[in-house]
PDB file of N, CA and C in Angstrom:
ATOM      1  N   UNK A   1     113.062  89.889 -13.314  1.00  0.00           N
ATOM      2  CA  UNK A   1     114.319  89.237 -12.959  1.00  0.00           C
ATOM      3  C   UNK A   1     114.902  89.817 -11.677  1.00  0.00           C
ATOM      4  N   UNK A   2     114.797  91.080 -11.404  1.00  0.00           N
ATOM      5  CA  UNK A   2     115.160  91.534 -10.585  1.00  0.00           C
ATOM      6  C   UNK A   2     114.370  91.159  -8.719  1.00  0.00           C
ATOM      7  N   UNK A   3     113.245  90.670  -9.112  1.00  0.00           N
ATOM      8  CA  UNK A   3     112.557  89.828  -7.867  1.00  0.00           C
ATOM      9  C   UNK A   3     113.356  88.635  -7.521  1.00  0.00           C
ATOM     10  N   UNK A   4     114.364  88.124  -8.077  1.00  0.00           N
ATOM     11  CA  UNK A   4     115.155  87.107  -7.664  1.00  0.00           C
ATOM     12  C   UNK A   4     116.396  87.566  -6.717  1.00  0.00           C
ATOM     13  N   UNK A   5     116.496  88.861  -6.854  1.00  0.00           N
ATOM     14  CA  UNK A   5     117.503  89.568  -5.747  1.00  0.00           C
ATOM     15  C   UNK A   5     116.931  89.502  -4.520  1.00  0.00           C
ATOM     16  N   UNK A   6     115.537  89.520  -4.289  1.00  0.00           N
ATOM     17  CA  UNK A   6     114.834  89.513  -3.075  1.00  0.00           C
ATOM     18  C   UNK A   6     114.157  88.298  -2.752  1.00  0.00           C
ATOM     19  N   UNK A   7     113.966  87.295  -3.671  1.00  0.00           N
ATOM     20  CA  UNK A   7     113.026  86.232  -3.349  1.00  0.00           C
ATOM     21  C   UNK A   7     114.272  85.365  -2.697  1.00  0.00           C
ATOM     22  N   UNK A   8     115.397  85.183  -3.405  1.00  0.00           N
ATOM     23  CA  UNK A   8     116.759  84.044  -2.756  1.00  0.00           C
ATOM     24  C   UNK A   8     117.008  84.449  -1.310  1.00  0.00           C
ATOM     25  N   UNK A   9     117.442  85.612  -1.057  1.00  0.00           N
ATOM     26  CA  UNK A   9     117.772  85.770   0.551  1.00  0.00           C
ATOM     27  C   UNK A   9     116.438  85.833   1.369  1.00  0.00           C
ATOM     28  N   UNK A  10     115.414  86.069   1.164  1.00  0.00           N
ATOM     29  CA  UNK A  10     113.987  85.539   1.550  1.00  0.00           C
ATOM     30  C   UNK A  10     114.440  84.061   1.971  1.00  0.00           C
ATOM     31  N   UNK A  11     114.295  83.397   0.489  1.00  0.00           N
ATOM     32  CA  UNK A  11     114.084  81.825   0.474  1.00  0.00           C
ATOM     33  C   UNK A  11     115.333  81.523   1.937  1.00  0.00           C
ATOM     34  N   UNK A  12     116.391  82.016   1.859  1.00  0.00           N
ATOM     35  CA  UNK A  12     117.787  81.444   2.719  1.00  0.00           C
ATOM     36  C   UNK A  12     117.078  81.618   4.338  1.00  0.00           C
ATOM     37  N   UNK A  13     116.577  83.052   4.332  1.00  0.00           N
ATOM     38  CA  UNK A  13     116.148  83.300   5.630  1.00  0.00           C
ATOM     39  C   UNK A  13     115.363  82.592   6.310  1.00  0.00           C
ATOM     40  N   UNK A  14     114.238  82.220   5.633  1.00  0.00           N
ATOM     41  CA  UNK A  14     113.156  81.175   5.542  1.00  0.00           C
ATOM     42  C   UNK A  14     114.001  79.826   6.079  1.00  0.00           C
ATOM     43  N   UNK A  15     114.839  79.226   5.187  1.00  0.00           N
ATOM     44  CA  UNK A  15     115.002  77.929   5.575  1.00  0.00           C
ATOM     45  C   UNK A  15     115.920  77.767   6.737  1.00  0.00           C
ATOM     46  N   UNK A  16     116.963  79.083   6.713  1.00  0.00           N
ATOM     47  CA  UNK A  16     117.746  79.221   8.893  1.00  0.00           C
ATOM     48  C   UNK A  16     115.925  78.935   9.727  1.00  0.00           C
ATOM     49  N   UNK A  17     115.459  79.630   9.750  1.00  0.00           N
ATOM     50  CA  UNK A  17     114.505  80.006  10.573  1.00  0.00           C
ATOM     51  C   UNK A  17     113.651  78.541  10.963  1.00  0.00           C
ATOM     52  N   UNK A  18     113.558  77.917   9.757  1.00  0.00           N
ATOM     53  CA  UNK A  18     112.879  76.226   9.720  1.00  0.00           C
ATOM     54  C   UNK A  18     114.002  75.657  10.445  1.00  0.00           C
ATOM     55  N   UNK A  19     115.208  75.848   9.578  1.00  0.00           N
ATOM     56  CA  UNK A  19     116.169  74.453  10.858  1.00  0.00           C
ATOM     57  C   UNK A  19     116.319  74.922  11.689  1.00  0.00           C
ATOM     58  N   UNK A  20     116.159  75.879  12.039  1.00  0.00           N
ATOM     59  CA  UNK A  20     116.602  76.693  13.689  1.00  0.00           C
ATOM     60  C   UNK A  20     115.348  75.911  14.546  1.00  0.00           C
ATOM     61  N   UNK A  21     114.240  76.116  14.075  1.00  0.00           N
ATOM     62  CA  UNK A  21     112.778  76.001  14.883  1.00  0.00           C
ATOM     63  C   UNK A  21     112.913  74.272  14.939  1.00  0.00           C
ATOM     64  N   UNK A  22     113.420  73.666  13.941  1.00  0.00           N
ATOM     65  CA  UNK A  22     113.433  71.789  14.114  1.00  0.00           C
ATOM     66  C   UNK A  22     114.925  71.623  15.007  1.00  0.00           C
ATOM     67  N   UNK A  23     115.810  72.397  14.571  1.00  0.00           N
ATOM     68  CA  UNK A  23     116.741  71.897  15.848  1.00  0.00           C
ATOM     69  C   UNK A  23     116.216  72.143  17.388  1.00  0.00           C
ATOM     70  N   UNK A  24     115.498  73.103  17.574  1.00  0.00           N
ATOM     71  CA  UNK A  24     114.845  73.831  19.060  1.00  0.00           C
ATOM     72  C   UNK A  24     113.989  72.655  19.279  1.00  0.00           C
ATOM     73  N   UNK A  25     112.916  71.911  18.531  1.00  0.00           N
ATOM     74  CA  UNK A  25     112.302  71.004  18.877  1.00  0.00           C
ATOM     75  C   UNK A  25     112.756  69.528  19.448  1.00  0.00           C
ATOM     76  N   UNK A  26     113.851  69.501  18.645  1.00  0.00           N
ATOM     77  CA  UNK A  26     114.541  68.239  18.660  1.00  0.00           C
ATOM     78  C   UNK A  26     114.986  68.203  19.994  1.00  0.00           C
ATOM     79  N   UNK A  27     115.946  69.237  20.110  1.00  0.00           N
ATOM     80  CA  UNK A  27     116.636  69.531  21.237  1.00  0.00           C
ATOM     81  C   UNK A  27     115.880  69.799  22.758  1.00  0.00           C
ATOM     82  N   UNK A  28     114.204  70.127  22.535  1.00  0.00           N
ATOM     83  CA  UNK A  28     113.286  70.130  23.640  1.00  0.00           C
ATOM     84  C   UNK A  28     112.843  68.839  24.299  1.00  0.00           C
ATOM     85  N   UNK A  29     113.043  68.010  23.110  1.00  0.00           N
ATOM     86  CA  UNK A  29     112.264  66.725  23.419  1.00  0.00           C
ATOM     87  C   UNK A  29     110.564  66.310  23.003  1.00  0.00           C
ATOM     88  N   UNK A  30     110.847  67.405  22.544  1.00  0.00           N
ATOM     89  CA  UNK A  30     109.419  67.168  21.224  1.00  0.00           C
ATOM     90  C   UNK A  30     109.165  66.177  20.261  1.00  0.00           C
ATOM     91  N   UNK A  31     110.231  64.892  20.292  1.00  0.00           N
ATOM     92  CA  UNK A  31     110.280  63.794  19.597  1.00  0.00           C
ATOM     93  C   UNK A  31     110.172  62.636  20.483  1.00  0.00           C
ATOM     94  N   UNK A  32     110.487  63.019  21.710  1.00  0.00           N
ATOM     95  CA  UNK A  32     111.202  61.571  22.268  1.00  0.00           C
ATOM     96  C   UNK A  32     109.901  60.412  22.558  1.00  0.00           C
ATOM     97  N   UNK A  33     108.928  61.114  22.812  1.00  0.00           N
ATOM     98  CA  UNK A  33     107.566  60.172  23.396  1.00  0.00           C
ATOM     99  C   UNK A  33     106.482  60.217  22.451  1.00  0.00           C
ATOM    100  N   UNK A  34     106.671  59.466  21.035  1.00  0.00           N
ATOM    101  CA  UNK A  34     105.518  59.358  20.287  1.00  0.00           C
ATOM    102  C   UNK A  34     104.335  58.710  20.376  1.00  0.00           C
ATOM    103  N   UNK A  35     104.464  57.721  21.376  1.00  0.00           N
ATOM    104  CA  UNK A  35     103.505  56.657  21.371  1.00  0.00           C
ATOM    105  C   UNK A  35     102.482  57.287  22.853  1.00  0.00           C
ATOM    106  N   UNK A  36     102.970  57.818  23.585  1.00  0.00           N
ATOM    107  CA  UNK A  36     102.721  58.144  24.710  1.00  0.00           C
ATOM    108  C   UNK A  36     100.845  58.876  24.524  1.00  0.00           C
ATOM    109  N   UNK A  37     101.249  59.903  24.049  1.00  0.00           N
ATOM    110  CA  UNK A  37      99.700  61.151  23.615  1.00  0.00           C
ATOM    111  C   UNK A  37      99.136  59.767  22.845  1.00  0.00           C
ATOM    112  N   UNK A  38      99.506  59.528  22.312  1.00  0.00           N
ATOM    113  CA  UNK A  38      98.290  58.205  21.092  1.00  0.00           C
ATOM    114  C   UNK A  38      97.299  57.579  22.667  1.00  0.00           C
ATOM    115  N   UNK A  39      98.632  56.721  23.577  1.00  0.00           N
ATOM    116  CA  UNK A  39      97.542  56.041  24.664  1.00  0.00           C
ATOM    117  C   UNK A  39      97.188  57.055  25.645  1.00  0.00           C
ATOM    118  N   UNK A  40      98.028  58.207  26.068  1.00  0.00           N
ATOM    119  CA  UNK A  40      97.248  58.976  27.234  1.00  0.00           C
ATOM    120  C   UNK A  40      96.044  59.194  26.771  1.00  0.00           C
ATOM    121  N   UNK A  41      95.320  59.661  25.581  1.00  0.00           N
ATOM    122  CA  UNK A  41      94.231  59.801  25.703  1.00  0.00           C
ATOM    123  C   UNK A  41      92.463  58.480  26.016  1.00  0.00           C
ATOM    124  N   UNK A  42      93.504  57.578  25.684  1.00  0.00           N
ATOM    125  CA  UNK A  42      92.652  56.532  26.027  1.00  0.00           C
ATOM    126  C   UNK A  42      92.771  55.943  27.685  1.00  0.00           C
ATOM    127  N   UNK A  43      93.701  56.574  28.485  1.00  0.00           N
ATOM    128  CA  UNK A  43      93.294  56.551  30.043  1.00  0.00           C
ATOM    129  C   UNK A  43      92.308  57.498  30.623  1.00  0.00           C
ATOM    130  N   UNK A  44      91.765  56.582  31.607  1.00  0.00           N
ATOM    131  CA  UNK A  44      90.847  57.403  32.218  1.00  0.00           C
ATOM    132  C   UNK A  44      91.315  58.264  33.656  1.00  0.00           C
ATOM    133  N   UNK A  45      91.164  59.656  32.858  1.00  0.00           N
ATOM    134  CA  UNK A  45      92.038  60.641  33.980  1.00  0.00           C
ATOM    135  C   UNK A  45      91.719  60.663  35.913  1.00  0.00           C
ATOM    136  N   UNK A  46      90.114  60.116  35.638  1.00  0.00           N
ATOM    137  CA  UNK A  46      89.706  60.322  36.988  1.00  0.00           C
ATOM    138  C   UNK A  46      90.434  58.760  37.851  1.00  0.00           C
ATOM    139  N   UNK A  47      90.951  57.860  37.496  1.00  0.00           N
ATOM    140  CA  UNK A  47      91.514  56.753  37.928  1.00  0.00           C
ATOM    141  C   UNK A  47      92.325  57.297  39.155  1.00  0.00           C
ATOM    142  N   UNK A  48      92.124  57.155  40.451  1.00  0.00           N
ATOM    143  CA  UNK A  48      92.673  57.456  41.678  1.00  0.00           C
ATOM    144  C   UNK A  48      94.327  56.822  41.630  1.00  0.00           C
ATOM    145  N   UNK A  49      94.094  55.288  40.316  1.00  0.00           N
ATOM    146  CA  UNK A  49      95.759  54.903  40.250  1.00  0.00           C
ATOM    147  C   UNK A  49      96.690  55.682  39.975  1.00  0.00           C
ATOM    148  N   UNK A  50      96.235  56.136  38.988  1.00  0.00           N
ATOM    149  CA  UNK A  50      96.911  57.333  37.907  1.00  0.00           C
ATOM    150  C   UNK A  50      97.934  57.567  39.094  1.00  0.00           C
ATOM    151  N   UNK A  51      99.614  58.146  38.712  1.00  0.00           N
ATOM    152  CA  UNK A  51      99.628  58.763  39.329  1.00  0.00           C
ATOM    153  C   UNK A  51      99.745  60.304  39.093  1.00  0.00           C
ATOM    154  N   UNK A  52      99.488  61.164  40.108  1.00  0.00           N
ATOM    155  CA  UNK A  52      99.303  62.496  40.310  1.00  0.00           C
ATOM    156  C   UNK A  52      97.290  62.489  40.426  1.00  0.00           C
ATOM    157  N   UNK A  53      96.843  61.978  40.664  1.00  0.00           N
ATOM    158  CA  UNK A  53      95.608  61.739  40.655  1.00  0.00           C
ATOM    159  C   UNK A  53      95.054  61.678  42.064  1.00  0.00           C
ATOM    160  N   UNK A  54      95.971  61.371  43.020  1.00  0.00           N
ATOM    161  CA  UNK A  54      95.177  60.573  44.261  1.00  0.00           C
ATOM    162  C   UNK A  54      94.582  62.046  45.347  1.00  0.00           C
ATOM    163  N   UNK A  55      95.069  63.369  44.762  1.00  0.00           N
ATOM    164  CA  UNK A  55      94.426  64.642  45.284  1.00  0.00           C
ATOM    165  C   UNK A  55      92.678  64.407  44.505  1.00  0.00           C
ATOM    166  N   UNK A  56      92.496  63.940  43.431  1.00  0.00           N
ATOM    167  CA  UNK A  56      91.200  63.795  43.402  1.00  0.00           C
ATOM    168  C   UNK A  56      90.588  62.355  44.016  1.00  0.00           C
ATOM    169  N   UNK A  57      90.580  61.592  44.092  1.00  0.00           N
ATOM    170  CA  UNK A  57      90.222  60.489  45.044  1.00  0.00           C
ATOM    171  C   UNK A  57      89.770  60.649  46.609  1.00  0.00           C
ATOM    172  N   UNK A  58      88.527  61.082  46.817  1.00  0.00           N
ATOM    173  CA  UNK A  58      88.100  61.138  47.806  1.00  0.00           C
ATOM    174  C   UNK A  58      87.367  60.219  48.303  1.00  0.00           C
ATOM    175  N   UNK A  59      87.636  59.070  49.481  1.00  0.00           N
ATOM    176  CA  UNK A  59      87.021  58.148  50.021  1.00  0.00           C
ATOM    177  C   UNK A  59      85.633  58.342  50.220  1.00  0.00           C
ATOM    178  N   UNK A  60      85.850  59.524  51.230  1.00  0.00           N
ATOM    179  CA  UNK A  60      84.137  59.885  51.972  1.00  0.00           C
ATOM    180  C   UNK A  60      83.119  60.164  50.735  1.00  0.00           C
ATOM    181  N   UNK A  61      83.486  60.338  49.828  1.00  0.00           N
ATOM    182  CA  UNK A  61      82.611  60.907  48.591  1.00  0.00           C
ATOM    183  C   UNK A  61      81.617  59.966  48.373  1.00  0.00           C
ATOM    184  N   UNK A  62      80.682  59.576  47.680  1.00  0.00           N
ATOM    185  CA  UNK A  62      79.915  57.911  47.139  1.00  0.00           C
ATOM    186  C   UNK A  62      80.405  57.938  45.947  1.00  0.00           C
ATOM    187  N   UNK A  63      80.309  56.677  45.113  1.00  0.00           N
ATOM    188  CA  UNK A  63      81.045  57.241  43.901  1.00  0.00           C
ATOM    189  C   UNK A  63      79.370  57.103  42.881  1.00  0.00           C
ATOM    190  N   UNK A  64      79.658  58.223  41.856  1.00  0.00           N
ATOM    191  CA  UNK A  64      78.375  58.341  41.122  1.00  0.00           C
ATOM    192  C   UNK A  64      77.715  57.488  40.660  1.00  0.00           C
ATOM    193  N   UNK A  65      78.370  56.196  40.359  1.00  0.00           N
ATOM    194  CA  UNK A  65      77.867  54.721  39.485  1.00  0.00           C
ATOM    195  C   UNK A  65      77.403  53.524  40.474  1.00  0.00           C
ATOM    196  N   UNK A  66      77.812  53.738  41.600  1.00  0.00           N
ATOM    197  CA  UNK A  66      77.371  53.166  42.763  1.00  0.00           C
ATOM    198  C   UNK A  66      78.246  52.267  43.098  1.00  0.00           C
ATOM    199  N   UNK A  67      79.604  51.866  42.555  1.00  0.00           N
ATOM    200  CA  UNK A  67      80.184  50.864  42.521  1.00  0.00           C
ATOM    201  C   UNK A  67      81.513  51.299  43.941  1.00  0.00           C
ATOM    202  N   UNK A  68      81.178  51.314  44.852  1.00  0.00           N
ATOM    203  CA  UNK A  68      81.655  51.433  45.942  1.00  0.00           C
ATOM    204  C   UNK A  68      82.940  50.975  46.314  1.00  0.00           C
ATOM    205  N   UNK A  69      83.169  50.105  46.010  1.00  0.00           N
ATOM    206  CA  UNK A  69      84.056  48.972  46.202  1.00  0.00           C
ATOM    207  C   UNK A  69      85.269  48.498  45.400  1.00  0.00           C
ATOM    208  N   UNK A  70      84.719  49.413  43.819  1.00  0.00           N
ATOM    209  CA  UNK A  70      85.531  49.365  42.702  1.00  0.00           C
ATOM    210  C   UNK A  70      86.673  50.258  42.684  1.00  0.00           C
ATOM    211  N   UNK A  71      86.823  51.325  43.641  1.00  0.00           N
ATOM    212  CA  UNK A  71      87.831  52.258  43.474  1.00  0.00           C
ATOM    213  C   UNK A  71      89.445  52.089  43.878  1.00  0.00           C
ATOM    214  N   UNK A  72      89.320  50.513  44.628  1.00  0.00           N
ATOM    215  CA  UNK A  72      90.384  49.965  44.938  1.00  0.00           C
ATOM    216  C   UNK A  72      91.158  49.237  43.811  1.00  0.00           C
ATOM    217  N   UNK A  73      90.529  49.042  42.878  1.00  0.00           N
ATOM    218  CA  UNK A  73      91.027  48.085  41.840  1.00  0.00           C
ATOM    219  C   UNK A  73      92.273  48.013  41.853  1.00  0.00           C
TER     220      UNK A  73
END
């Protein structure tokens, strides 16, 4: 019986520490873009459209598939 003197303020500490860590998330923006990661992974990163991409897009290069012409899309 006496483990209940130590297990309750455990348990209390425990659950500050959970809403503390879900308010910090909330408040980061760790919710706001759910759908986003589902499709980023189905873009293709090397796409010169992309943006932040066009530092890899090198004209003079050939492109490996031979499709020369396609990088303008």
């Amino acid at each position: 019986m006496e483990v209940l003197y130590l297990l309750i303020p455990l348990a209390m500490i425990f659950v500050v520490i959970v809403g503390v860590a879900l308010f910090w998330a909330i408040r980061s923006g760790q919710y706001e873009d759910m759908e986003g990661p589902a499709y980023r992974i189905l873009m293709d990163d090397d796409d010169p459209l992309i943006p932040g991409n066009e530092s890899r897009a090198d004209p003079t290069k050939p492109d490996p598939d031979g499709n020369a012409g396609d990088r303008d899309r």
